[in-house]
Protein backbone atom coordinates (compact mmCIF):
# COMPACT_ATOMS: atom_id res chain seq x y z
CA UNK A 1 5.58 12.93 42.38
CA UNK A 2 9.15 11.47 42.87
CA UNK A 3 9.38 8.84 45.67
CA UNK A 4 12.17 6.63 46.62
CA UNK A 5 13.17 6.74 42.97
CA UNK A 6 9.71 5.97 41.95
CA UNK A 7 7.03 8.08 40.54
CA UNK A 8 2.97 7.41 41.29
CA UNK A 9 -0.06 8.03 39.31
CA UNK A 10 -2.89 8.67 41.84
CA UNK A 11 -5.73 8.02 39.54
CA UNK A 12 -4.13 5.14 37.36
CA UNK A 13 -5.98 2.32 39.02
CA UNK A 14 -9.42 4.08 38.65
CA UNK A 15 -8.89 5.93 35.03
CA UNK A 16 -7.29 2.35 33.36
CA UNK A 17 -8.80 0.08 34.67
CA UNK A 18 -5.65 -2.26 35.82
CA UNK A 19 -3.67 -0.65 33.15
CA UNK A 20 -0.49 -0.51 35.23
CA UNK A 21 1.50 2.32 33.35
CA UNK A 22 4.01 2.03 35.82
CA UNK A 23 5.31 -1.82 35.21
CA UNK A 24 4.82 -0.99 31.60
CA UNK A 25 7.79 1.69 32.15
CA UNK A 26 9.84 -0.74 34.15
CA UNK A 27 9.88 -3.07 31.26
CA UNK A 28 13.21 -4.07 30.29
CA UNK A 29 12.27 -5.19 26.52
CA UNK A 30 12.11 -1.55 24.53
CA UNK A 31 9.75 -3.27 21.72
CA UNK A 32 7.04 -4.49 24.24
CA UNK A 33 7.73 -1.30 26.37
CA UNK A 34 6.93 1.30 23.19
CA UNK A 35 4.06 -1.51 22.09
CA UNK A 36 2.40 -0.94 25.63
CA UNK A 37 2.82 2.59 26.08
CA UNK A 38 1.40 3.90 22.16
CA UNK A 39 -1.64 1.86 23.21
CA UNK A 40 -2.16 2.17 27.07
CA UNK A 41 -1.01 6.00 27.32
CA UNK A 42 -3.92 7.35 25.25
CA UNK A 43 -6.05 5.25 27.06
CA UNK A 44 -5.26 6.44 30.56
CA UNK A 45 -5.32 10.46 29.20
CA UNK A 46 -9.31 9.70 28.26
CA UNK A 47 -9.95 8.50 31.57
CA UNK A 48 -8.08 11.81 33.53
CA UNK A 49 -10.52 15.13 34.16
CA UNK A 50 -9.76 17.97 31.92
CA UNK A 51 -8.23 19.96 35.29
CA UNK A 52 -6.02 17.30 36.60
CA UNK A 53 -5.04 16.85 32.56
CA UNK A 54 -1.83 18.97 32.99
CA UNK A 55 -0.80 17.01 35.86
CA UNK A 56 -1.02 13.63 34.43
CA UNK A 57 0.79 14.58 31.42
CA UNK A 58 3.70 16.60 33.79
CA UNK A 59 4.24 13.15 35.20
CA UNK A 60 3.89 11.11 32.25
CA UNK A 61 6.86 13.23 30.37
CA UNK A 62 8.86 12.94 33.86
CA UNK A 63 8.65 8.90 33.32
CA UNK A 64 9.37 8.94 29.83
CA UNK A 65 13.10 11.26 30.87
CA UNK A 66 13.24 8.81 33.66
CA UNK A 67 13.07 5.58 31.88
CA UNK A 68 14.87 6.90 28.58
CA UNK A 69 12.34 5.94 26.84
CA UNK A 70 13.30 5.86 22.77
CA UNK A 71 12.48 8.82 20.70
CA UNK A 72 11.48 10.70 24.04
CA UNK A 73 10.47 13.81 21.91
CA UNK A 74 8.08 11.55 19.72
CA UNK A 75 6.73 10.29 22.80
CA UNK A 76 5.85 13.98 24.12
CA UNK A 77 4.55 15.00 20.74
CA UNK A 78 2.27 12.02 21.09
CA UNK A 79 0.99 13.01 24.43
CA UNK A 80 0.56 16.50 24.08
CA UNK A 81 -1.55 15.75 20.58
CA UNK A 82 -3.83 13.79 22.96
CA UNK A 83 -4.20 16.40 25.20
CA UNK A 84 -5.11 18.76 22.87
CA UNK A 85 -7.49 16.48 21.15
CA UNK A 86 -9.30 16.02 24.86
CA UNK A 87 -9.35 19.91 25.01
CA UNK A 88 -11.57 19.78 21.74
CA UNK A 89 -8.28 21.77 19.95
CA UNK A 90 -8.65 19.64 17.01
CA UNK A 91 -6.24 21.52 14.59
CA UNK A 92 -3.74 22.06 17.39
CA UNK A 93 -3.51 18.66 17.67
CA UNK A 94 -3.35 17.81 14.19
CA UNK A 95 0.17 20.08 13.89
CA UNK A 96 1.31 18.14 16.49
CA UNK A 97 0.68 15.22 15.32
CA UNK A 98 2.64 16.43 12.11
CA UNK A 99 4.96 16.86 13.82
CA UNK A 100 5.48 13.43 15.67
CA UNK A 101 5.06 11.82 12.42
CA UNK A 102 8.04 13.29 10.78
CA UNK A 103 9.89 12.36 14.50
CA UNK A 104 9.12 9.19 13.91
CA UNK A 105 10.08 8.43 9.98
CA UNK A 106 13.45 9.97 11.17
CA UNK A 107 13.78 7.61 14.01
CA UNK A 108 12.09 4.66 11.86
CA UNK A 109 9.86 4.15 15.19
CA UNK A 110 6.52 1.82 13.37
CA UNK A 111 4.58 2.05 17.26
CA UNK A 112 4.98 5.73 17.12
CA UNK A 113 3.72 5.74 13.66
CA UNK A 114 1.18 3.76 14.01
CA UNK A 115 -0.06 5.65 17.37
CA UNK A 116 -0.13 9.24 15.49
CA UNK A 117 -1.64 7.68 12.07
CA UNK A 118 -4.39 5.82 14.56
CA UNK A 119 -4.82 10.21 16.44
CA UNK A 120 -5.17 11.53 13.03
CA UNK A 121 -7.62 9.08 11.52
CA UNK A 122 -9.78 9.67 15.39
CA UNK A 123 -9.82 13.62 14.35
CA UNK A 124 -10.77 13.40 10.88
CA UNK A 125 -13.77 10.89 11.72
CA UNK A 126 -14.98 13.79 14.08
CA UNK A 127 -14.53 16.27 11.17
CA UNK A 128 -16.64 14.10 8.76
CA UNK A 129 -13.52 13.61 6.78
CA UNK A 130 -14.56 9.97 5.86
CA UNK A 131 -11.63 9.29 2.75
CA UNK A 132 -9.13 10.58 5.15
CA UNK A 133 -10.24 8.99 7.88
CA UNK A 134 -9.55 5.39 5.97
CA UNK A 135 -6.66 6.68 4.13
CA UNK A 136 -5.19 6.89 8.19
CA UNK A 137 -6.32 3.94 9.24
CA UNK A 138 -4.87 2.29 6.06
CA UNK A 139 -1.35 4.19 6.89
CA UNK A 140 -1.70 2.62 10.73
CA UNK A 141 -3.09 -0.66 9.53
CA UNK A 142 0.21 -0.72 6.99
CA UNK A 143 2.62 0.49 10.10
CA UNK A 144 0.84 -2.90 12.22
CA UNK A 145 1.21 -4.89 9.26
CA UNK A 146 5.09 -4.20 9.43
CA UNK A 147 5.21 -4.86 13.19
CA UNK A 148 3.67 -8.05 12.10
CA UNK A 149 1.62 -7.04 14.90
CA UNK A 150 -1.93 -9.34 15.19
CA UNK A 151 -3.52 -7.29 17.98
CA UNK A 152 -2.58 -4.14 16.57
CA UNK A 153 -4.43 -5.01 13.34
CA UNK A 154 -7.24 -6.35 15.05
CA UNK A 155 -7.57 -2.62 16.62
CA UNK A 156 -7.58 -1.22 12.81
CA UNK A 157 -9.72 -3.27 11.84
CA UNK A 158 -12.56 -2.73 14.08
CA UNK A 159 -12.09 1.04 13.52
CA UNK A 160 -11.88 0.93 10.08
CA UNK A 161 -15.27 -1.09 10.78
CA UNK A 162 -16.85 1.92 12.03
CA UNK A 163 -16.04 4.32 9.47
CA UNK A 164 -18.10 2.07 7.29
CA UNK A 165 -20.71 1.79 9.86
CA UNK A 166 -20.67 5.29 10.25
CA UNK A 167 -21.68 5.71 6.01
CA UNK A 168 -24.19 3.05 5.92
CA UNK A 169 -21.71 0.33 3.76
CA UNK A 170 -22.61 -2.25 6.09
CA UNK A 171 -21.23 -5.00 3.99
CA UNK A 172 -17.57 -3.60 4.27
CA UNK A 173 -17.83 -3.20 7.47
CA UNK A 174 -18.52 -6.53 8.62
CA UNK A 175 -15.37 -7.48 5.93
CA UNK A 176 -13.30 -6.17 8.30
CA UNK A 177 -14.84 -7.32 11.86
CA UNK A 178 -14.92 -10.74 10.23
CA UNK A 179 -10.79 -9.90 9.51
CA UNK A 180 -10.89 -8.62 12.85
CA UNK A 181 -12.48 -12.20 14.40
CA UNK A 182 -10.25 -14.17 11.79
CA UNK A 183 -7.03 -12.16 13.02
CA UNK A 184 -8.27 -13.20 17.28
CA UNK A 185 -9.20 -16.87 16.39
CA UNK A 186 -5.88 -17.55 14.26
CA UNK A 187 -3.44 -15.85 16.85
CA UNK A 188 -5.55 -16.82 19.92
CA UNK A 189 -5.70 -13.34 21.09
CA UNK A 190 -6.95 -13.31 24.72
CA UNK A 191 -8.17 -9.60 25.68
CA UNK A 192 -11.79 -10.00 26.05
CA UNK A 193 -12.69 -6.10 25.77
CA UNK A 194 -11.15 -6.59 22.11
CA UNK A 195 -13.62 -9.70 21.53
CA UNK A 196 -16.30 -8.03 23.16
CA UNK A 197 -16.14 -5.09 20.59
CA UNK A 198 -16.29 -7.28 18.33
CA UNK A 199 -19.37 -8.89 19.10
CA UNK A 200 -21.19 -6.26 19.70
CA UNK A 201 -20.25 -4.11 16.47
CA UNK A 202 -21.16 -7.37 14.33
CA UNK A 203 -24.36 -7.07 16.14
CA UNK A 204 -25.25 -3.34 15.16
CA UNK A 205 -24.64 -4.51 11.88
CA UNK A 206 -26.60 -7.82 11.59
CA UNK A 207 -29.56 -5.02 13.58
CA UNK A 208 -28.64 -2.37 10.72
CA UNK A 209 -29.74 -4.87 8.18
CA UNK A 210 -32.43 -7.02 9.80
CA UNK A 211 -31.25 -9.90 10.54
CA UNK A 212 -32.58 -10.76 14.14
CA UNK A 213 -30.91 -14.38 14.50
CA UNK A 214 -26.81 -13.17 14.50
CA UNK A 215 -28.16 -10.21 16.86
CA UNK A 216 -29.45 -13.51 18.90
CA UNK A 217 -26.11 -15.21 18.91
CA UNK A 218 -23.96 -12.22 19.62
CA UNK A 219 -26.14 -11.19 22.32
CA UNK A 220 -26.04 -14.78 23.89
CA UNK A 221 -21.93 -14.10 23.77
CA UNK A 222 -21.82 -11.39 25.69
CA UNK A 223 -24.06 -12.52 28.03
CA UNK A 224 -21.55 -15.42 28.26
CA UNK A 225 -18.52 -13.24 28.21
CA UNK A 226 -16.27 -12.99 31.54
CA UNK A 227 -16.78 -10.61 33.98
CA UNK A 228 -14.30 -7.53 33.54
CA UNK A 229 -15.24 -5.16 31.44
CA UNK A 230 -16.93 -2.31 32.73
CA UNK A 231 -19.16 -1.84 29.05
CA UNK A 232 -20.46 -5.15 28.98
CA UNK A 233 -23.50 -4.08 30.81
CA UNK A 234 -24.22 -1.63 27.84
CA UNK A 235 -23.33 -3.89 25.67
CA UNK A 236 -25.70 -6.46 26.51
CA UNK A 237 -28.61 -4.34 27.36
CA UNK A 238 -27.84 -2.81 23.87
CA UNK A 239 -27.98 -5.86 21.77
CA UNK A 240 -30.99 -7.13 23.99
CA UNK A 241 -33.54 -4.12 22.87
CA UNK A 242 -31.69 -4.48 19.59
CA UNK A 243 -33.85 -8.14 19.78
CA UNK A 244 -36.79 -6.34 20.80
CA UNK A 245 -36.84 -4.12 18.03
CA UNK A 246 -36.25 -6.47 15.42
CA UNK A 247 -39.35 -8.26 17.05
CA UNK A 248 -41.44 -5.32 16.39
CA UNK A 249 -42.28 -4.86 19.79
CA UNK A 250 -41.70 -0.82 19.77
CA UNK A 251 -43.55 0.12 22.62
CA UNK A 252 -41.21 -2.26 24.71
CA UNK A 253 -38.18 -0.63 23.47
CA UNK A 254 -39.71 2.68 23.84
CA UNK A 255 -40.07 1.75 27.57
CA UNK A 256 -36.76 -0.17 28.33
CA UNK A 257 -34.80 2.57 26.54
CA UNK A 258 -36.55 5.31 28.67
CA UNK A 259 -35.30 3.23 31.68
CA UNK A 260 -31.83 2.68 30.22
CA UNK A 261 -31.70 6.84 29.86
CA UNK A 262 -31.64 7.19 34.02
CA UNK A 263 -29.85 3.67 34.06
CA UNK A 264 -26.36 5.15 35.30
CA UNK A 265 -24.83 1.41 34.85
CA UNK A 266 -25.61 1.85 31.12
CA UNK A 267 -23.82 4.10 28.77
CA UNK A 268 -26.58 5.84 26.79
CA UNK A 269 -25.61 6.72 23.36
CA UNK A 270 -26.81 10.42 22.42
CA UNK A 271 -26.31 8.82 18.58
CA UNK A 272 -27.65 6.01 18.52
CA UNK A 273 -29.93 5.00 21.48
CA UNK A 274 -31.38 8.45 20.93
CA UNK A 275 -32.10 8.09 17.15
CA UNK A 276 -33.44 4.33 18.02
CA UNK A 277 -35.62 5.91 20.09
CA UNK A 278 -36.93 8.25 18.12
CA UNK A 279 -37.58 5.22 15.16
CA UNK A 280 -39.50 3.62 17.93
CA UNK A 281 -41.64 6.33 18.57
CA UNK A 282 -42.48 7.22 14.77
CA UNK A 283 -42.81 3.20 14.11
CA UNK A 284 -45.58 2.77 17.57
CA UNK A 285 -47.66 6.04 16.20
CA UNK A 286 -46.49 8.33 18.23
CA UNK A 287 -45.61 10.85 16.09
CA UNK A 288 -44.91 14.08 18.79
CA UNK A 289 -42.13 12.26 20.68
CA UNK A 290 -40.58 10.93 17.47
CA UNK A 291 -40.37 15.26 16.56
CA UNK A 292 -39.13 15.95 19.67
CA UNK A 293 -36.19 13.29 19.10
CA UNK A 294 -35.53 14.38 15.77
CA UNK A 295 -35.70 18.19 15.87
CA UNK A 296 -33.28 18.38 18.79
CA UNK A 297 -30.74 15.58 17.09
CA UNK A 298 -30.64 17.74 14.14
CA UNK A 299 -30.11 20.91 16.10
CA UNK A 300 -26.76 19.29 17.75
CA UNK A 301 -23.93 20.91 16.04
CA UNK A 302 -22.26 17.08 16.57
CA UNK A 303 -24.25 15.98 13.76
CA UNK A 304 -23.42 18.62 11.32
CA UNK A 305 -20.46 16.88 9.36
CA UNK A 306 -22.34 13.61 9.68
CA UNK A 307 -25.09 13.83 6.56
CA UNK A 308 -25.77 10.16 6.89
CA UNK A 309 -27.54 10.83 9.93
CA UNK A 310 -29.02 13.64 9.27
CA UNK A 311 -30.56 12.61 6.09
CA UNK A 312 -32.65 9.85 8.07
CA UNK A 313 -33.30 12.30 10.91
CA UNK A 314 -34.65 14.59 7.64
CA UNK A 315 -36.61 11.47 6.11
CA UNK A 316 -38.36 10.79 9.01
CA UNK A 317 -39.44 14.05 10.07
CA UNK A 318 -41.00 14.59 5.83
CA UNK A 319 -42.84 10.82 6.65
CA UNK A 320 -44.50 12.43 10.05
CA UNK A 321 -45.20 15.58 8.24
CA UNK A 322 -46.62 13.59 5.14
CA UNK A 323 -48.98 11.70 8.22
CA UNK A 324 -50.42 15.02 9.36
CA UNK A 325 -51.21 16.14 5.97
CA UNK A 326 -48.34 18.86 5.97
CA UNK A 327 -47.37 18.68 2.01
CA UNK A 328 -45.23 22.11 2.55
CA UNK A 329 -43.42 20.83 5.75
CA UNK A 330 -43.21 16.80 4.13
CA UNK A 331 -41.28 18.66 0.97
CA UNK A 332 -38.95 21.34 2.80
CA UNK A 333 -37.88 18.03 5.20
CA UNK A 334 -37.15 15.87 1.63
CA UNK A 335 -35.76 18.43 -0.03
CA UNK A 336 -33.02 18.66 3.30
CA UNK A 337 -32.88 14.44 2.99
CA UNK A 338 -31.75 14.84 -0.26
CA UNK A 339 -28.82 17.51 -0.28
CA UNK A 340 -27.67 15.47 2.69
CA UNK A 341 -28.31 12.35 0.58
CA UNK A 342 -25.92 13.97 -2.10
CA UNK A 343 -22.97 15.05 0.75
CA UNK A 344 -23.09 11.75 1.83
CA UNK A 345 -23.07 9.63 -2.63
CA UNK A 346 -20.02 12.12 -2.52
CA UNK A 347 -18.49 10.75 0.61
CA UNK A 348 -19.19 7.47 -0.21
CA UNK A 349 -17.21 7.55 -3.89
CA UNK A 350 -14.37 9.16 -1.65
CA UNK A 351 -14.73 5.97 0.79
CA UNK A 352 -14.62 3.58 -2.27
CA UNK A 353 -11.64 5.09 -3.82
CA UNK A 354 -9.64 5.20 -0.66
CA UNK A 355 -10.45 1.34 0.36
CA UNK A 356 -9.26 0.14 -2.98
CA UNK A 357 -5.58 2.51 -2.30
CA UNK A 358 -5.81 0.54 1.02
CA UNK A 359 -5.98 -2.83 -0.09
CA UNK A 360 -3.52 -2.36 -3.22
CA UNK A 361 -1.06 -0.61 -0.54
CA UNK A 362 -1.60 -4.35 1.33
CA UNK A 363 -1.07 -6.30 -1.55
CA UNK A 364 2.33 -3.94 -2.72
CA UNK A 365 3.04 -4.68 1.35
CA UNK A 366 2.52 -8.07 1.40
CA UNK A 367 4.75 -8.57 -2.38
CA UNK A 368 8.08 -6.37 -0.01
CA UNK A 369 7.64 -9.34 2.52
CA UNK A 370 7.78 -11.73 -0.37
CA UNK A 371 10.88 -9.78 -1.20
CA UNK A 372 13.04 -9.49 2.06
CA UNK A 373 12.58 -13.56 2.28
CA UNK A 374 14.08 -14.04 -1.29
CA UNK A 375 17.23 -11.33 -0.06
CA UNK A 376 17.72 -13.42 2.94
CA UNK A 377 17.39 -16.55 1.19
CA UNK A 378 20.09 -15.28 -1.53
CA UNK A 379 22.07 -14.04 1.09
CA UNK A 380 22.32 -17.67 2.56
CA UNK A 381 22.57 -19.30 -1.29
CA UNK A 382 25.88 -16.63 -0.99
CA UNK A 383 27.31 -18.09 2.57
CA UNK A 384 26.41 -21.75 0.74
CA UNK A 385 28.85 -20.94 -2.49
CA UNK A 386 31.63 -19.77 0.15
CA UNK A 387 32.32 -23.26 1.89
CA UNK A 388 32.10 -25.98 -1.05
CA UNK A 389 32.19 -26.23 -4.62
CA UNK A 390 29.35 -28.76 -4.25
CA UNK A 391 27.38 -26.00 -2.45
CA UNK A 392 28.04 -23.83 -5.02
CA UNK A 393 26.48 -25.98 -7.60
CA UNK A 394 23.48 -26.33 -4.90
CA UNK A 395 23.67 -23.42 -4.24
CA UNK A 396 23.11 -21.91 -7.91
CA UNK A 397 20.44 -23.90 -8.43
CA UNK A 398 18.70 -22.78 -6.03
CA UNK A 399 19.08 -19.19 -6.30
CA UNK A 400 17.66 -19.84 -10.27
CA UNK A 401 14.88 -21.27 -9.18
CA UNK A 402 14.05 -18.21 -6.86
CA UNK A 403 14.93 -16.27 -9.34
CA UNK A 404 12.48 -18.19 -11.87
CA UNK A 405 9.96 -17.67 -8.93
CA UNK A 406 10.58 -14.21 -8.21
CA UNK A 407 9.87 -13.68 -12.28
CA UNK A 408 6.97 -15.08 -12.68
CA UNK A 409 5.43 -13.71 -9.25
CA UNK A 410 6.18 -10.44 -10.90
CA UNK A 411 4.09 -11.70 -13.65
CA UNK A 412 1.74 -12.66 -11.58
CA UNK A 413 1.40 -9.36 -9.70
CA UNK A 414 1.66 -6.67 -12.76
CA UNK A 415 -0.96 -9.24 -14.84
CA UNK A 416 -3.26 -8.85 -11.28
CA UNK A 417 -2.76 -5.27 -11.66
CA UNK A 418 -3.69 -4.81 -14.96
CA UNK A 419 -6.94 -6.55 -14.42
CA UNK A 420 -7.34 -4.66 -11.10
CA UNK A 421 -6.74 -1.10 -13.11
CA UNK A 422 -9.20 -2.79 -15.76
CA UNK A 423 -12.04 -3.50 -13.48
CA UNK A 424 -11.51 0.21 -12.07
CA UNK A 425 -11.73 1.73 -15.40
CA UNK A 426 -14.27 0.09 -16.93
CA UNK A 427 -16.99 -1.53 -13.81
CA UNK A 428 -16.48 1.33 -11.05
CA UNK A 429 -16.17 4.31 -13.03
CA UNK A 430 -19.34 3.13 -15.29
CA UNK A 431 -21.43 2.80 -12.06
CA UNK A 432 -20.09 5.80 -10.67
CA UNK A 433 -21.23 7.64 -13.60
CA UNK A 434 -24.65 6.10 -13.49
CA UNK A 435 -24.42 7.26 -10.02
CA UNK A 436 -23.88 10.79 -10.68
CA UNK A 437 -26.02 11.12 -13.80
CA UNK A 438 -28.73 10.27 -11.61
CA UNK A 439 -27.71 12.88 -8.96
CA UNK A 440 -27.61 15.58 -12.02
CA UNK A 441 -30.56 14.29 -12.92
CA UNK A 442 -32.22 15.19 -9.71
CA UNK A 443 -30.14 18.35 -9.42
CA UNK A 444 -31.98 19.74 -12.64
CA UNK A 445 -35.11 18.25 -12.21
CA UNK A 446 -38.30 21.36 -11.25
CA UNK A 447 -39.35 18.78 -9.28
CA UNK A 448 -36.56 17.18 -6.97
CA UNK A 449 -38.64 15.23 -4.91
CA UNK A 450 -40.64 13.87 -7.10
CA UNK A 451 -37.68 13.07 -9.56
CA UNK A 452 -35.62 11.73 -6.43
CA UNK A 453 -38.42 9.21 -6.14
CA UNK A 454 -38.75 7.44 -9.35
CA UNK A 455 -34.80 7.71 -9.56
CA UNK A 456 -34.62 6.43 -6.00
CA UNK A 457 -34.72 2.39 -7.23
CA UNK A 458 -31.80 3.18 -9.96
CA UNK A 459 -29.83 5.28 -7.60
CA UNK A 460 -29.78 2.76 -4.98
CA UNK A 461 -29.08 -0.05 -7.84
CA UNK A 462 -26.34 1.90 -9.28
CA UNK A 463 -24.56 2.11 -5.75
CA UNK A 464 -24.93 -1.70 -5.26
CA UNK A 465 -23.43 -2.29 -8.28
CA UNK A 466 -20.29 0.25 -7.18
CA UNK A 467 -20.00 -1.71 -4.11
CA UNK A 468 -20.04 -5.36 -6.28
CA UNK A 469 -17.35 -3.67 -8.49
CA UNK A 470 -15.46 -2.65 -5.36
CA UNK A 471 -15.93 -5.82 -3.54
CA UNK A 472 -14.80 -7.54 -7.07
CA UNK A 473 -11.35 -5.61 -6.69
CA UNK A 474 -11.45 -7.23 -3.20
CA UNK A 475 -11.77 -10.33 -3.73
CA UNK A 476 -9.02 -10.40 -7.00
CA UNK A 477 -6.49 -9.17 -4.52
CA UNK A 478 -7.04 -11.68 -1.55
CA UNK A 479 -6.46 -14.50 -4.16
């Protein structure tokens, strides 16, 4: 609604949370303005009820005419891709985004890039689409990496964080929180919700693997953190029974996360409270409620493009089954743990091969820097030549000598690649073959569970060895 020249959001204050959308429009820088809005706008769409959606979104394109904001059609495309994505229209949205992407190479607009890559990667993680998923992030985190933009990174990060999470490679995924920490610490980045995240992702992965003292230390943080955030009650609460479980003291967490459940300050997970839960039950005894849990996860059609959940969910329900003495049952439930075992080896060579495109696309990204700084640097040598004779000779010298630097940098990077292309051919392809000899293996096996058993120790030491061989390529290219 237009007042005095102004136009007012009714539920701003309450849906972002001191996100003032408004100021952000009246901003008279149009880098910091477009920074804001790619990050704030999808933020205050989440918080808005599906039937007041259309409203919100009338007056958000009103602002955007009003305030001339650059690419204005990019902007809408962006808008209208989130509120199809709230109205669970998943490949509506996706056309959109298309769409906005293609506005936004023609305009050269890096925020607007970065926004839709960020929308697209969000859509295929819900799809199960795990290699696109990080081939989107990588696409944003290259856009941020342009912008030279710290926080935006930071944001990638964490999210390509998850995606890892989300497929059990726990190691990568706390690479890139502790990228995401390095990225705060270095560039003193001050929004605590970001640091919060933070903590408490490292600490669902320190909990993942067993490690109770980091779960102790980034509990103790955001029990220290500033007052603000409106999930740092979760948080907290999360990482505390987190403690408890890693203490062994199941019947504890069985009780505190009943409480949590009808806790309306806490934000209970249907994922992963729910599945913790259920571990508690089956790990106290109590077999029944563990079923209960279980039965009904798998049944939720949210889980069915996510195999490495329900390939636990499967492998617990065969261990209760194998408890009561229910050999057909234990078998039909191991049997289901292992196809979704395979979806999820096949997902995970997807995920490899995408991570190394990432981090070569960073290293090729980082080399173009490297190469605008010599231009600019010639382009002064040039200027230098112009006004003296003795700054000519100066001035020549110099420019060999980048030259000579430039050369053997080249060097440098095609001998790096070589090795890299090396390492791919001969390490990860050889363990990736182990991999899916064993998997074959299995597949022709009469007896799959049985086989999947004694192969289980080779198929999990083939995959370790992928991810050293991966990790390898890592490491060569951050030297």
């Amino acid at each position: 609604m237009f007042l005095f020249g102004c136009v007012t959001l009714p539920a701003l204050a309450q849906t972002t949370e001191k996100v003032n959308l408004l100021k952000i429009f009246e901003l008279k820088d149009a880098e910091k303005q477009k920074r804001q809005l790619v990050i704030d706008i999808p933020r205050y769409l989440n918080g808005i009820k599906t039937d007041d959606l259309d409203g919100a979104i009338a007056e958000l394109n009103d602002l955007i005419v009003q305030y001339k904001i650059d690419d204005a059609k990019g902007m809408s495309l962006l808008i209208d891709a989130q509120r199809l994505v709230q109205l669970k229209q998943p490949g509506a949205a996706d056309s959109v985004l298309k769409k906005a992407i293609k506005q936004a190479f023609d305009n050269d607009d890096h925020y607007l890039l970065y926004a839709c890559f960020t929308r697209i990667a969000f859509i295929r993680l819900a799809q199960g689409n795990f290699m696109q998923t990080i081939l989107n992030y990588g696409q944003a985190k290259k856009e941020a990496t342009k912008l030279n933009d710290p926080y935006l990174q930071v944001l990638i990060d964490i999210n390509i964080s998850d995606s890892y999470y989300k497929n059990s490679l726990y190691e990568q995924a706390l690479f890139y929180l502790t990228e995401a920490q390095s990225l705060i610490n270095k560039n003193n980045i001050q929004d605590q919700k970001v640091k919060n995240s933070v903590w408490l992702n490292i600490a669902e992965l320190y909990f993942r693997i067993n490690k109770i003292g980091p779960v102790k230390k980034y509990n103790r943080l955001l029990h220290e953190a500033p007052k603000g955030d409106n999930r740092l009650y979760s948080f907290t609460q999360r990482t505390g029974y987190y403690i408890t479980f890693l203490q062994q003291n199941y019947l504890q967490v069985i009780d505190r996360l009943n409480e949590l459940k009808h806790d309306t300050a806490y934000v209970f997970d249907n994922v992963i409270d729910e599945q913790n839960l259920a571990d508690a039950y089956f790990l106290s005894g109590q077999n029944d409620a563990a079923r209960a849990i279980l039965t009904q996860m798998i049944k939720d059609p949210g889980q069915n493009n996510h195999p490495e959940i329900k390939q636990h969910l499967y492998e617990e329900l065969a261990q209760i089954a194998e408890d009561e003495d229910n050999a057909k049952l234990a078998n039909y439930n191991y049997k289901m743990s292992l196809d979704q075992a395979k979806e999820q080896l096949h997902r995970l060579i997807d995920v490899g091969s995408a991570s190394s495109q990432i981090t070569i696309e960073q290293m090729q990204l980082g080399y173009d820097k490297k190469e605008a700084g010599y231009r600019s640097k010639q382009a002064l040598l040039t200027f230098a030549v112009i006004v003296t004779v003795l700054t000519l000779i100066i001035g020549g010298m110099l420019y060999r000598n980048i030259r000579q630097k430039r050369y053997y940098e080249r060097i440098l990077f095609e001998s790096k690649k070589q090795e890299l292309a090396f390492i791919n051919s001969h390490e990860v392809r050889k363990h990736l073959s182990n991999i899916l000899g064993i998997v074959n293996m299995i597949k022709q096996s009469t007896d799959k569970h049985e086989e999947y058993l004694q192969a289980e120790d080779h198929l999990m030491r083939a995959a370790e060895d992928l991810d050293k061989a991966i990790k390898n390529i890592s490491e060569k290219l951050d030297s």
